[in-house]
N, C-alpha and C. Protein backbone atom coordinates (compact mmCIF):
# COMPACT_ATOMS: atom_id res chain seq x y z
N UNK A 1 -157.65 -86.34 -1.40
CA UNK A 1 -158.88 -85.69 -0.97
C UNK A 1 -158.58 -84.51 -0.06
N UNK A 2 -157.70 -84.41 0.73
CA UNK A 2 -157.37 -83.59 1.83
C UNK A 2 -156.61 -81.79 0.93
N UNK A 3 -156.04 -82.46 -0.27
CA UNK A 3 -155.67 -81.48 -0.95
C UNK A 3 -156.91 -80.59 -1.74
N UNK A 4 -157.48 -81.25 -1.79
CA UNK A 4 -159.08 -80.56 -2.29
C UNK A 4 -159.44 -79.93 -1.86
N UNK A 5 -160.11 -80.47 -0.21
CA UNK A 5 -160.40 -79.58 1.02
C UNK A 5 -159.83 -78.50 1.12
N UNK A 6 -158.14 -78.35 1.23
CA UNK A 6 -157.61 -77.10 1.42
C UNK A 6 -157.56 -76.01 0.45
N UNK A 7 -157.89 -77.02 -0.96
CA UNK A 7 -158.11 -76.12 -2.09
C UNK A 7 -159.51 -74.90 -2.13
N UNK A 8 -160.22 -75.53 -1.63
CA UNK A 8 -161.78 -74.88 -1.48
C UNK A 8 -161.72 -74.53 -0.39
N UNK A 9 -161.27 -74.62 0.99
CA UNK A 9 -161.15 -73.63 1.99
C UNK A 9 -160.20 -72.87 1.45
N UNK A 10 -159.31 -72.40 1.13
CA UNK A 10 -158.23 -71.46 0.85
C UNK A 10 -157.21 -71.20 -0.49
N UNK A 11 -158.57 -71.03 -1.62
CA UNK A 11 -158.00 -70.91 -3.34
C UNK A 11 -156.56 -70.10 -3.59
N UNK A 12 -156.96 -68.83 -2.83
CA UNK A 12 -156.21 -68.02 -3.13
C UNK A 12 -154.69 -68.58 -2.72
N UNK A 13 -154.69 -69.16 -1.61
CA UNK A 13 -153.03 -69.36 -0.93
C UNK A 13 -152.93 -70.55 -1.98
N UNK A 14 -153.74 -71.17 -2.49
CA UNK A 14 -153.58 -72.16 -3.11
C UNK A 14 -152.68 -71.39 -4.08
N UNK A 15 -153.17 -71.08 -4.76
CA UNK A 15 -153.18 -69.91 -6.46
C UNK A 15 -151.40 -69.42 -5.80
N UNK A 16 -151.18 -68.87 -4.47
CA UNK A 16 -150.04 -68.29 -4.65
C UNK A 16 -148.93 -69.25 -4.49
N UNK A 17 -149.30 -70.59 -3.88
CA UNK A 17 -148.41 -71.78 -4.02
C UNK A 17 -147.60 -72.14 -5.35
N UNK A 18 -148.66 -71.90 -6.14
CA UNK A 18 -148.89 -72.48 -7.33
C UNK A 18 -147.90 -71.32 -8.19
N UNK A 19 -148.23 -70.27 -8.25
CA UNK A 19 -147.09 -69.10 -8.51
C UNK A 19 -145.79 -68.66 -8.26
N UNK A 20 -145.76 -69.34 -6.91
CA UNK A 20 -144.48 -69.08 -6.81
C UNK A 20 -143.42 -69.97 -6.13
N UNK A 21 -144.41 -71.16 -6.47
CA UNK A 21 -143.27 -73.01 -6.37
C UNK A 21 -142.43 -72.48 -7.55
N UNK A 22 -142.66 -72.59 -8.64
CA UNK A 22 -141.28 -72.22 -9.65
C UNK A 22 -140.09 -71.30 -9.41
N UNK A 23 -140.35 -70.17 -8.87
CA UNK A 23 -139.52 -69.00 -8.12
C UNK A 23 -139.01 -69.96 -7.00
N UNK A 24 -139.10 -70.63 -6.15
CA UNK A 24 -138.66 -71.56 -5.23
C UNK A 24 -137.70 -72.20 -5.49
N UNK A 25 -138.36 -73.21 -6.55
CA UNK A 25 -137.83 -74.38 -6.58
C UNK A 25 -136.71 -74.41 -7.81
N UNK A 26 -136.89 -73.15 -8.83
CA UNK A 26 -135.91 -72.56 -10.38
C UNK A 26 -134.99 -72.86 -9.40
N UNK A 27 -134.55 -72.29 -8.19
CA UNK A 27 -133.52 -71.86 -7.40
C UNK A 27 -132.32 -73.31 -7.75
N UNK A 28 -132.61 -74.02 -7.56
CA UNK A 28 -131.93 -75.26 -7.28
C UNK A 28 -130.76 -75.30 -8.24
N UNK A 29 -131.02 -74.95 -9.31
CA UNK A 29 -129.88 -75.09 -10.12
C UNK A 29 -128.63 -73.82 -10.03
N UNK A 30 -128.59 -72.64 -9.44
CA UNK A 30 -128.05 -71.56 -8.93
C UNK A 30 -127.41 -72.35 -7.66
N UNK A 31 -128.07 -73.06 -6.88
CA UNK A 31 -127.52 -73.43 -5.79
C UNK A 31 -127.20 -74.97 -5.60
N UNK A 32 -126.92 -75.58 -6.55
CA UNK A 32 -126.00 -76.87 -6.98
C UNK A 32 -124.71 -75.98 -7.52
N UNK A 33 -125.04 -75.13 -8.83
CA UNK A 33 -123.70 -74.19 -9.25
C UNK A 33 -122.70 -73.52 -7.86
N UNK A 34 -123.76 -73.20 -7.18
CA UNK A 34 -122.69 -72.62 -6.03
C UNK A 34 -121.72 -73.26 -5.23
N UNK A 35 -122.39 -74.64 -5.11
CA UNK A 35 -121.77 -75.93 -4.32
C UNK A 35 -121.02 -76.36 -5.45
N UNK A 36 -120.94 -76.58 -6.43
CA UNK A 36 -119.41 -77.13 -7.27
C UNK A 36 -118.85 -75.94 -7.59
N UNK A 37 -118.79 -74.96 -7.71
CA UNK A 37 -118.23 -73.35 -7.67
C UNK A 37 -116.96 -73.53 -6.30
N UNK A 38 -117.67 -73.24 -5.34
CA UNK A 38 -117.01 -73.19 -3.85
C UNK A 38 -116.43 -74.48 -3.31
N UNK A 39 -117.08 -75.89 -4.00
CA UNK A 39 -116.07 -77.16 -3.78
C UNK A 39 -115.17 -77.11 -4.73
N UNK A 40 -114.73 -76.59 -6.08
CA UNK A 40 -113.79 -76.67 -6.45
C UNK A 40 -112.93 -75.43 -6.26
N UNK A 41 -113.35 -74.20 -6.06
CA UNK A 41 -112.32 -73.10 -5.25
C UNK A 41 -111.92 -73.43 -4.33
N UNK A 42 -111.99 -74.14 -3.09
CA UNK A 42 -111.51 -74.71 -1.91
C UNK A 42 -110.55 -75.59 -2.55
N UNK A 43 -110.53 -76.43 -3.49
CA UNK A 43 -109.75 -77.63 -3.89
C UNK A 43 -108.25 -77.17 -4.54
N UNK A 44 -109.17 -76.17 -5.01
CA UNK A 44 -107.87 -75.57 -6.17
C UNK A 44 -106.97 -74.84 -5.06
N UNK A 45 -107.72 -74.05 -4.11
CA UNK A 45 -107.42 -72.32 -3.65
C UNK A 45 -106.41 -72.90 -2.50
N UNK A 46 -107.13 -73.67 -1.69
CA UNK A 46 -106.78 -73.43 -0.49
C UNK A 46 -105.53 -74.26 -0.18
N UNK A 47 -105.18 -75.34 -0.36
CA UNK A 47 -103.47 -75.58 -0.96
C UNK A 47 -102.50 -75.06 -1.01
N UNK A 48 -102.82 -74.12 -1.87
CA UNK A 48 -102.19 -73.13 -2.82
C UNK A 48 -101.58 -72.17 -1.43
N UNK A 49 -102.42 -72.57 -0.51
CA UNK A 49 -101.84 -71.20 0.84
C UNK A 49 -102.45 -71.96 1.96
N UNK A 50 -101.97 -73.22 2.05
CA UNK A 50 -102.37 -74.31 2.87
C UNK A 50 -103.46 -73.45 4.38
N UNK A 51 -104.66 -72.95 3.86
CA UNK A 51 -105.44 -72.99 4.27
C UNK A 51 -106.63 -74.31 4.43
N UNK A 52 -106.65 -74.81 5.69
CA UNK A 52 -107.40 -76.13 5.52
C UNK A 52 -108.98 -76.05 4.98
N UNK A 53 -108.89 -77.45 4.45
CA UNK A 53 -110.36 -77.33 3.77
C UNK A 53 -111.55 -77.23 4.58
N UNK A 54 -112.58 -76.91 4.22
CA UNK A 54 -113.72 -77.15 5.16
C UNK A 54 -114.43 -78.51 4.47
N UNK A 55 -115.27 -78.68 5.38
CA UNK A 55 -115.71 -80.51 5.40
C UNK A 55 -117.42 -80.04 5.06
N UNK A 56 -117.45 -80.39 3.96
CA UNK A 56 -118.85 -80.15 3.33
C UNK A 56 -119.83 -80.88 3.98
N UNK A 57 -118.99 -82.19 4.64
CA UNK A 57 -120.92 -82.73 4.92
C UNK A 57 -120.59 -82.23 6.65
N UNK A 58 -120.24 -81.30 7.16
CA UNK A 58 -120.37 -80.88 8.35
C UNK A 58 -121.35 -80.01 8.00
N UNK A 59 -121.97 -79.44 7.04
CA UNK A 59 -122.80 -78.00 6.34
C UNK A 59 -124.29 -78.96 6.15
N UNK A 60 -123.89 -80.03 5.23
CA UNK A 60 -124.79 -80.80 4.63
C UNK A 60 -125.60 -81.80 5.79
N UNK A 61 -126.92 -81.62 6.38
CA UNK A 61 -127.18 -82.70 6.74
C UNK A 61 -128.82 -82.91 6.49
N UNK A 62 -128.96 -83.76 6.06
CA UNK A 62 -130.44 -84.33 5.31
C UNK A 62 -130.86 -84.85 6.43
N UNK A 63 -131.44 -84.13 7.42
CA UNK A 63 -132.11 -85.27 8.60
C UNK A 63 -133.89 -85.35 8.35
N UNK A 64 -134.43 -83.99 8.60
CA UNK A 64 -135.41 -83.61 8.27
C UNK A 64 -136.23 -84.55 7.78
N UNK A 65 -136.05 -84.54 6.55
CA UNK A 65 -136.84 -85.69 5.16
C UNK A 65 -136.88 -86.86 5.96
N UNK A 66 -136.35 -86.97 6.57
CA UNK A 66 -136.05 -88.92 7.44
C UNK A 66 -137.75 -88.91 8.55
N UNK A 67 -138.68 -87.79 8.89
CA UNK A 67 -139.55 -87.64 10.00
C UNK A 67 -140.70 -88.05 9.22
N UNK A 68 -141.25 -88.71 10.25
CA UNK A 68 -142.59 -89.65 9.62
C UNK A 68 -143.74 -89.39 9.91
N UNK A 69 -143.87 -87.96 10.48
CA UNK A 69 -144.86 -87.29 10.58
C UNK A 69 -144.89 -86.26 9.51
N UNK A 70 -143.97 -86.24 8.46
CA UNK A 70 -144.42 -85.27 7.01
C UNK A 70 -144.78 -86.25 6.32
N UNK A 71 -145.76 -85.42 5.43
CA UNK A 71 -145.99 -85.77 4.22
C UNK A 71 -144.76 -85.90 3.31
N UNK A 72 -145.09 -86.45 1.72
CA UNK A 72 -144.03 -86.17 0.89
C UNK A 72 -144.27 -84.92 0.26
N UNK A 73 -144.76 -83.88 0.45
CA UNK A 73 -143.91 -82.72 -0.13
C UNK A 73 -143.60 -82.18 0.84
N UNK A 74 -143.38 -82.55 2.02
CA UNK A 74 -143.06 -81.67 3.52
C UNK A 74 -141.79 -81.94 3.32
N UNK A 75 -141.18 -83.21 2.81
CA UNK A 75 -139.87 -83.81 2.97
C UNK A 75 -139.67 -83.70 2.07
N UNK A 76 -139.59 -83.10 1.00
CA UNK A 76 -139.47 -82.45 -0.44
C UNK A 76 -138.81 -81.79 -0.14
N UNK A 77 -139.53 -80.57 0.26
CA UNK A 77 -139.39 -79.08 0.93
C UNK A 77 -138.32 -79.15 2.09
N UNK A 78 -138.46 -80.05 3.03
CA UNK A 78 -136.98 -80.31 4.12
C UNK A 78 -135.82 -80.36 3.30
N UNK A 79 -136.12 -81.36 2.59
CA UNK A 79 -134.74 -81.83 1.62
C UNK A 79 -133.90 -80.63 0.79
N UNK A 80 -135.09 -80.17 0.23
CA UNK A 80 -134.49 -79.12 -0.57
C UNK A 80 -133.61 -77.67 0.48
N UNK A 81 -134.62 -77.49 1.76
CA UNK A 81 -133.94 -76.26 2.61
C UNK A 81 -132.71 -76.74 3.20
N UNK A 82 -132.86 -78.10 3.28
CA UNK A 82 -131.33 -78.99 4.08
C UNK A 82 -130.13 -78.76 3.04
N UNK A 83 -130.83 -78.96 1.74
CA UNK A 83 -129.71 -78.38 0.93
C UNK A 83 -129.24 -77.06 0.72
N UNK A 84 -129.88 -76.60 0.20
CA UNK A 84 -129.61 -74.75 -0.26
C UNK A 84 -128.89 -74.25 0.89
N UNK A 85 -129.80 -74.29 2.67
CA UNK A 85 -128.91 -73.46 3.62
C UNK A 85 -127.88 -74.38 3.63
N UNK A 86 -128.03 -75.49 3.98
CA UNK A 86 -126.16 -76.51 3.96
C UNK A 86 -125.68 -75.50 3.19
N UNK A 87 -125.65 -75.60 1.52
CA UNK A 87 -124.77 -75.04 0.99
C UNK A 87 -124.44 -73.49 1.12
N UNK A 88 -125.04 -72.65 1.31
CA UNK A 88 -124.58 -71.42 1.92
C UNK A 88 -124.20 -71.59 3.21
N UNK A 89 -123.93 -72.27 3.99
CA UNK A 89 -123.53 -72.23 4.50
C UNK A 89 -121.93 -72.41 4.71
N UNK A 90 -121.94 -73.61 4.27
CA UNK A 90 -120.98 -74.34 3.71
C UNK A 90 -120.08 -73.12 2.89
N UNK A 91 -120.77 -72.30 1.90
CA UNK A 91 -119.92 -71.73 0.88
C UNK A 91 -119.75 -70.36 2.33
N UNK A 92 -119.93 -69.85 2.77
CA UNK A 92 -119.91 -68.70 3.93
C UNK A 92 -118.99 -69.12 4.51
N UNK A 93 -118.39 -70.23 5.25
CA UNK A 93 -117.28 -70.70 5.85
C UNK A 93 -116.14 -70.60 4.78
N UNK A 94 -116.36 -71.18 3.94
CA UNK A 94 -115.16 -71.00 2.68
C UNK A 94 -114.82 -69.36 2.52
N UNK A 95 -115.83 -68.45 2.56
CA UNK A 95 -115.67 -67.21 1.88
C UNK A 95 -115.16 -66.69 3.36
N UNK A 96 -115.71 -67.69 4.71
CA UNK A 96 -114.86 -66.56 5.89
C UNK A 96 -113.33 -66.91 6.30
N UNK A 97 -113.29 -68.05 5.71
CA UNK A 97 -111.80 -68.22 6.05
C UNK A 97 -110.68 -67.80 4.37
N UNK A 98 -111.26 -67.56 3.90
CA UNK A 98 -110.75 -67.12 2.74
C UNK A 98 -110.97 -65.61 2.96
N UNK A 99 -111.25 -64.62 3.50
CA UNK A 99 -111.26 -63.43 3.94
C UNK A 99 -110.22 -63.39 5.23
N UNK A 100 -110.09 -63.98 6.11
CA UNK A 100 -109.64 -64.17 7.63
C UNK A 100 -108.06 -64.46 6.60
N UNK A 101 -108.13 -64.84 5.90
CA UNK A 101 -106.47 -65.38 4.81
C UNK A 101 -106.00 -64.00 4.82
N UNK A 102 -106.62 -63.48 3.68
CA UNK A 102 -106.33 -62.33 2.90
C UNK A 102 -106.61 -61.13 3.02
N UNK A 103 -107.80 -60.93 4.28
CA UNK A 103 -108.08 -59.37 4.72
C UNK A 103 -109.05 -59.46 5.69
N UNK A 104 -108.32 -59.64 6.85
CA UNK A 104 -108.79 -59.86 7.99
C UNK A 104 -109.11 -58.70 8.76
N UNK A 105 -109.88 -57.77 8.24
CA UNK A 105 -109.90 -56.34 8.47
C UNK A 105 -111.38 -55.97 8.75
N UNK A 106 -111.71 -55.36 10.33
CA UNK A 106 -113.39 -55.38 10.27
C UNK A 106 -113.63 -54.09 9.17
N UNK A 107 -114.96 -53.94 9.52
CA UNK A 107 -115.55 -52.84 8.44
C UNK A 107 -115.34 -51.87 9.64
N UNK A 108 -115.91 -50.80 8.81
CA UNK A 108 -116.03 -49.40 10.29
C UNK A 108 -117.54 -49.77 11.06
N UNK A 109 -117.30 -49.68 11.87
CA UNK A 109 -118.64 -49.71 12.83
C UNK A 109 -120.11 -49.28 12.18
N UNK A 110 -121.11 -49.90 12.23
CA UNK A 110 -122.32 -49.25 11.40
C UNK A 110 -123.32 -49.04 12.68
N UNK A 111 -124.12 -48.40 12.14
CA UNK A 111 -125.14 -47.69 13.00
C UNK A 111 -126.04 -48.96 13.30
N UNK A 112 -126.30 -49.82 12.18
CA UNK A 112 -127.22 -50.62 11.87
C UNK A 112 -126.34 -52.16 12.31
N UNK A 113 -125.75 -52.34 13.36
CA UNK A 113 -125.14 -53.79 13.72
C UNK A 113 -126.01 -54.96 13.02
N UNK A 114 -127.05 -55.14 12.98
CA UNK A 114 -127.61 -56.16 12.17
C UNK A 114 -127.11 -56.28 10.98
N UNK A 115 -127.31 -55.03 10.07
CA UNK A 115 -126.80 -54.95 8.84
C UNK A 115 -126.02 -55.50 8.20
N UNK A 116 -124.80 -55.41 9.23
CA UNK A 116 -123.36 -56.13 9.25
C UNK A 116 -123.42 -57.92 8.88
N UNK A 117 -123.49 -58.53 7.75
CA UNK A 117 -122.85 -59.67 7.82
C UNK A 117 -121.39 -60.16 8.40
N UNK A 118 -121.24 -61.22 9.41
CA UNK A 118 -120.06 -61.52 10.23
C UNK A 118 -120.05 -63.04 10.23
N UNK A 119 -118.76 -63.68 10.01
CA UNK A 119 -119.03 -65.31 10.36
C UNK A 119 -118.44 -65.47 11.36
N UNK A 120 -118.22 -66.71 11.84
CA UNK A 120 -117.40 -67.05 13.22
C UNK A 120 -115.74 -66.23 13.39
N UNK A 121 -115.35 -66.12 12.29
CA UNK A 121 -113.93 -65.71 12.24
C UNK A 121 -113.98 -64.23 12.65
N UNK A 122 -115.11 -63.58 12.34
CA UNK A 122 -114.72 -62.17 12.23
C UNK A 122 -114.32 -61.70 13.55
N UNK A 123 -114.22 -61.75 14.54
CA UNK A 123 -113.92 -61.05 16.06
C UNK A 123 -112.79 -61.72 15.85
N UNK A 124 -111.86 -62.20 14.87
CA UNK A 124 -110.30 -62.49 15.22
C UNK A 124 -109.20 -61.40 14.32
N UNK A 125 -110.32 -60.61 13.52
CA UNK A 125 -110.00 -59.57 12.50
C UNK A 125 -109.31 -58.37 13.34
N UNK A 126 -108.65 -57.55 12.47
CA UNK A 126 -107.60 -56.69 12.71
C UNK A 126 -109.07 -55.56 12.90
N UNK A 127 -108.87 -54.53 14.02
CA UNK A 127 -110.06 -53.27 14.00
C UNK A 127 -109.88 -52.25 12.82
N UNK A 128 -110.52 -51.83 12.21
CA UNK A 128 -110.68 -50.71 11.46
C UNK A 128 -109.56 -50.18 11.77
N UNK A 129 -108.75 -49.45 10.68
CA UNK A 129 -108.07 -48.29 10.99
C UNK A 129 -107.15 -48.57 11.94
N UNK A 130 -106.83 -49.68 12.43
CA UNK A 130 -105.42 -50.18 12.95
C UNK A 130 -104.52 -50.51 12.32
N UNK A 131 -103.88 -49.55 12.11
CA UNK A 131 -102.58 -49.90 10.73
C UNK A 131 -101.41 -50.14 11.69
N UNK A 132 -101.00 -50.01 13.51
CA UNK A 132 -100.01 -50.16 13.68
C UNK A 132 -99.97 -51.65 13.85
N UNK A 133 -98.26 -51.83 13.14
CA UNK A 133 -97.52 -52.99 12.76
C UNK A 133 -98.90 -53.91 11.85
N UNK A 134 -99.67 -53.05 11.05
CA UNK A 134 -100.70 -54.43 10.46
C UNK A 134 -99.68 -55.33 9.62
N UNK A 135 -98.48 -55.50 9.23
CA UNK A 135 -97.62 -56.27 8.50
C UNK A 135 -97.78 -57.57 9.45
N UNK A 136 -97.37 -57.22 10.85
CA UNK A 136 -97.12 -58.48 12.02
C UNK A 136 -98.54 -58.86 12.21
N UNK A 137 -99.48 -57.96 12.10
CA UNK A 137 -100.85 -58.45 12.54
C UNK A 137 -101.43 -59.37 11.30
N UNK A 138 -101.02 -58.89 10.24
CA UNK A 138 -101.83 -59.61 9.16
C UNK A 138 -101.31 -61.14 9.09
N UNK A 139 -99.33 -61.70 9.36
CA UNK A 139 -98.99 -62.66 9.19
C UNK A 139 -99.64 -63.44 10.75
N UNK A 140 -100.05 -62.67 11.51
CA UNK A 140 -100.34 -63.58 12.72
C UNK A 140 -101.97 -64.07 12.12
N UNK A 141 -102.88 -63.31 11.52
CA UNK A 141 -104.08 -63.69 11.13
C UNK A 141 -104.22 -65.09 10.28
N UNK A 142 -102.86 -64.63 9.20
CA UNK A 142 -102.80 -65.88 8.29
C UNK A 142 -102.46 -67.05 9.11
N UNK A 143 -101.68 -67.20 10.11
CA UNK A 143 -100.59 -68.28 10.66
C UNK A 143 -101.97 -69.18 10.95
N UNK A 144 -102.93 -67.86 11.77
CA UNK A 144 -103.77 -68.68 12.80
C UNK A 144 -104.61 -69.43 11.72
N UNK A 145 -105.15 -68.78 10.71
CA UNK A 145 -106.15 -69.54 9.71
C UNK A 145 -105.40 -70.38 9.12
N UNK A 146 -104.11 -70.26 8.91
CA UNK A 146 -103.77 -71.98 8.60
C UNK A 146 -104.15 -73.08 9.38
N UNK A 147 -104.05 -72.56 10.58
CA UNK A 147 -103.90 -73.28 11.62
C UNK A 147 -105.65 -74.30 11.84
N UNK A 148 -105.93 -73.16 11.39
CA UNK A 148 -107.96 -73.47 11.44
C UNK A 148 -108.31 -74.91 10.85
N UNK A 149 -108.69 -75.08 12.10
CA UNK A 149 -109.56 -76.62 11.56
C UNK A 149 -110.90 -76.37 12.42
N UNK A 150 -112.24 -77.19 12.15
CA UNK A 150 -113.40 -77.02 12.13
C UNK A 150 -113.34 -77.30 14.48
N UNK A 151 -113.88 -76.44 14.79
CA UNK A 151 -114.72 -75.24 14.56
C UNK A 151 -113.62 -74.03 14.48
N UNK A 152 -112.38 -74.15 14.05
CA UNK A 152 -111.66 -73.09 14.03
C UNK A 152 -111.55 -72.09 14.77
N UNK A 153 -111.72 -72.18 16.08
CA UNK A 153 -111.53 -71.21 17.23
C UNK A 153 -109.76 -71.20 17.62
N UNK A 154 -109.09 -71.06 16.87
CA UNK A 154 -107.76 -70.30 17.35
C UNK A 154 -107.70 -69.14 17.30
N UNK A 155 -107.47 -68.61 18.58
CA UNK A 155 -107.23 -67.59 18.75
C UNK A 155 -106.06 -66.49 18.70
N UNK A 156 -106.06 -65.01 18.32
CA UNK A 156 -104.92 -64.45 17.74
C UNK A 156 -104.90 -63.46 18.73
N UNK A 157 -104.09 -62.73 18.32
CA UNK A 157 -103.78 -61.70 19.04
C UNK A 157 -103.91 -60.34 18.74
C-alpha cells in the first residue's frame, strides 16, 4: 500500500525509477566480469614478480543489507553498492600496485588536481621528469611494492 501512495504522490520519479533500474542494475554482469578479470590477473600476474596479493574480502564487505531499519529493496540496493564499489575498489588496488611495479611515474602536474585519479601508492612514485638515476629509483619502487602488504605504507625514497 505504501508503494501506491508514493506512486500517486510522485508518478513521474516513479516512471524514472522504472527507466532506469535496468541501466542500474544491467551493470552487474560488467562488474562480476571485472571481479573474476582482476582475481585471476592478480593470481596469474603477481607471482610472476612476487608482488603480494591483495585480499579481496578486505574490499568486499556486505554489512549494510544486515540493518533492520531497510526495507528489502533498500538492502537490495546496499547489497548490490557493497558489491560494485568493493569491487572497484578492490580492482584499483590491484591496478595501483601493479602500476607502483612497473611505472611508478607521477603524471605532470594538472591545473585541475581533482581531475587527477591517484591511489594510496601514488606519493611513493618517481616525480615527472626525474630521470636522474631513475634505473636505482625504479628498482627501489619495485623492492618496496614487493614488499607491500595491506595497508602497504612502505615507504621509499
Amino acid at each position: 500500500m505504501a508503494l501506491l501512495t508514493r506512486v500517486r504522490k510522485d508518478p513521474i520519479h516513479f516512471l524514472l525509477i522504472t527507466i532506469t533500474a535496468p541501466a542500474i542494475y544491467g551493470l552487474i554482469l560488467p562488474v562480476v566480469v571485472v571481479d573474476i578479470c582482476v582475481s585471476l590477473y592478480q593470481k596469474i600476474c603477481f607471482p610472476a614478480y612476487r608482488i603480494p596479493q591483495v585480499k579481496r574480502s578486505n574490499y568486499l564487505a556486505f554489512d549494510r543489507g544486515k540493518l533492520q531499519y531497510l526495507n528489502a529493496f533498500q538492502k537490495i540496493n546496499c547489497l548490490y553498492c557493497d558489491y560494485a564499489n568493493g569491487v572497484f575498489a578492490y580492482a584499483a588496488e590491484i591496478a595501483g600496485r601493479t602500476e607502483w611495479y612497473w611505472c611508478p611515474i607521477k603524471h605532470p602536474k594538472h591545473e585541475d588536481k581533482d581531475a587527477l585519479r591517484v591511489h594510496e601508492h601514488y606519493d611513493k612514485f618517481i616525480e615527472y621528469g626525474d630521470g636522474e638515476d631513475f634505473p636505482k629509483k625504479h628498482k627501489a619502487r619495485r623492492t618496496a611494492c614487493r614488499a607491500c602488504e595491506a595497508p602497504c605504507d612502505t615507504k621509499t625514497s
